[in-house]
Protein backbone atom coordinates (compact mmCIF):
# COMPACT_ATOMS: atom_id res chain seq x y z
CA UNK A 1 -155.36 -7.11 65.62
CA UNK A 2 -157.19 -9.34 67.75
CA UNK A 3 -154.65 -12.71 69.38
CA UNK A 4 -154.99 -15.59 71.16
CA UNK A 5 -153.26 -17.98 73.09
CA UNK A 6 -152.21 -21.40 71.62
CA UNK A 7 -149.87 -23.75 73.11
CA UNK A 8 -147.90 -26.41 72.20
CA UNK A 9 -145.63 -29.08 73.63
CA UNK A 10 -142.08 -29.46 71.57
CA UNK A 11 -139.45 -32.08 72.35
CA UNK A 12 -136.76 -30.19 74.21
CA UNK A 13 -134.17 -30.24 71.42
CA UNK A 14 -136.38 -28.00 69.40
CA UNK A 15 -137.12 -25.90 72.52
CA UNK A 16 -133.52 -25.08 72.78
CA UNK A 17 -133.37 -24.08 69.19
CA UNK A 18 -135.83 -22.33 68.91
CA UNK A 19 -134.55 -20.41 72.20
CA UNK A 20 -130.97 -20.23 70.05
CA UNK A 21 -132.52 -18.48 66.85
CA UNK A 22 -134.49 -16.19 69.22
CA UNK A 23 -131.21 -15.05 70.59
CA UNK A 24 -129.23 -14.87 67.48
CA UNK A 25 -132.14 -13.00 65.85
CA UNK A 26 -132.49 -10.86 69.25
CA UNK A 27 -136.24 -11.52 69.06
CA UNK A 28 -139.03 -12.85 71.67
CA UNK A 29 -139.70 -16.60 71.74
CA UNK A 30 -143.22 -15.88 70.80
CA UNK A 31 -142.21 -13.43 67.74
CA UNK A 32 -139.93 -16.65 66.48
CA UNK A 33 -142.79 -19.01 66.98
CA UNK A 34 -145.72 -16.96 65.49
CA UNK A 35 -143.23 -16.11 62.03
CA UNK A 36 -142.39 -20.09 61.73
CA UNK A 37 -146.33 -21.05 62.15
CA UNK A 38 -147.06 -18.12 59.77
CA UNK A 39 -145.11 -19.73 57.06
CA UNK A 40 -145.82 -22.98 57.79
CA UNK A 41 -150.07 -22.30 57.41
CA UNK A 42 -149.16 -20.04 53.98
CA UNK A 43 -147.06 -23.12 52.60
CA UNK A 44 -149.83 -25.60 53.36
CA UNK A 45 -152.53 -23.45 51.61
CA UNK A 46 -150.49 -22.79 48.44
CA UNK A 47 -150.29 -26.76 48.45
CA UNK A 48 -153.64 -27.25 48.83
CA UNK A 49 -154.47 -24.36 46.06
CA UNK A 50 -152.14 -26.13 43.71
CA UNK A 51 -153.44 -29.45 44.78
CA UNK A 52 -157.26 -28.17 43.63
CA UNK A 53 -156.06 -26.50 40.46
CA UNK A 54 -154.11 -30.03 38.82
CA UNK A 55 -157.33 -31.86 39.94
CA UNK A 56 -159.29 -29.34 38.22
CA UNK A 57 -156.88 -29.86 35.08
CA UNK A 58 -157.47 -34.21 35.90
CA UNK A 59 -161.21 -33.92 35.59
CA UNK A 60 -161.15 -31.55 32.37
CA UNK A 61 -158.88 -34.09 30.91
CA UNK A 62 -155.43 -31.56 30.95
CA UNK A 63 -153.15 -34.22 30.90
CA UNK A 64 -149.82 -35.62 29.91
CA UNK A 65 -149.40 -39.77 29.24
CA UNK A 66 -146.87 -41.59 31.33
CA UNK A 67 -145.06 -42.51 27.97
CA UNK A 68 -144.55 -38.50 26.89
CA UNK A 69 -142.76 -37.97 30.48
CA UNK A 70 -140.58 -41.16 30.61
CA UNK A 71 -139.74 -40.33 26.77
CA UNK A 72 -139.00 -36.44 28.52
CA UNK A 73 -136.98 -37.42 31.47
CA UNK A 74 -135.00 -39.97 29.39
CA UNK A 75 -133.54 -36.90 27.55
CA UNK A 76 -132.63 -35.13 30.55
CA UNK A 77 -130.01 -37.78 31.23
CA UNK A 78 -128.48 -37.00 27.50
CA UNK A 79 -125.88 -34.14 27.61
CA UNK A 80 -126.99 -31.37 24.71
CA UNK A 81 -125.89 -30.59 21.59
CA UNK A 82 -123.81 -27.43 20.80
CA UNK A 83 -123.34 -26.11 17.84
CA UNK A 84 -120.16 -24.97 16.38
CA UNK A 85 -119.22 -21.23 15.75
CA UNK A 86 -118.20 -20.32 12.68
């Protein structure tokens, strides 16, 4: 696998932690760094795929009136009913 260089400037504070969790993890800087931007891009994408897909759903018409989720979430607040035993 192919890398390349990409630097950054942090405020100090997160320098120092991110120096701390390299210790307690007894990894490199770098490997701590490249794991956290790793996540970071996958999270983003999966947003942005989820993003597409309900706009997809908006312009096909897939979707729920503001009345049917206020009338939902107004029955979360109710406690729910349990039946006896016999």
């Amino acid at each position: 696998m192919s890398t390349r260089v990409v630097t950054a400037h942090v405020p100090n504070d997160l320098a120092k932690r991110l120096d701390g969790l390299a210790a307690r993890l007894d990894r490199p800087r770098g490997w701590v760094v490249k794991e956290a931007i790793a996540a970071y891009v996958a999270l983003e994408q999966e947003r942005h795929e989820r993003t597409l897909e309900a706009l997809a759903e908006v312009d096909k018409g897939e979707t729920v009136d503001h009345a049917d989720i206020e009338t939902w979430a107004t029955g979360l607040n109710k406690p729910a009913k349990r039946k006896r035993s016999a």
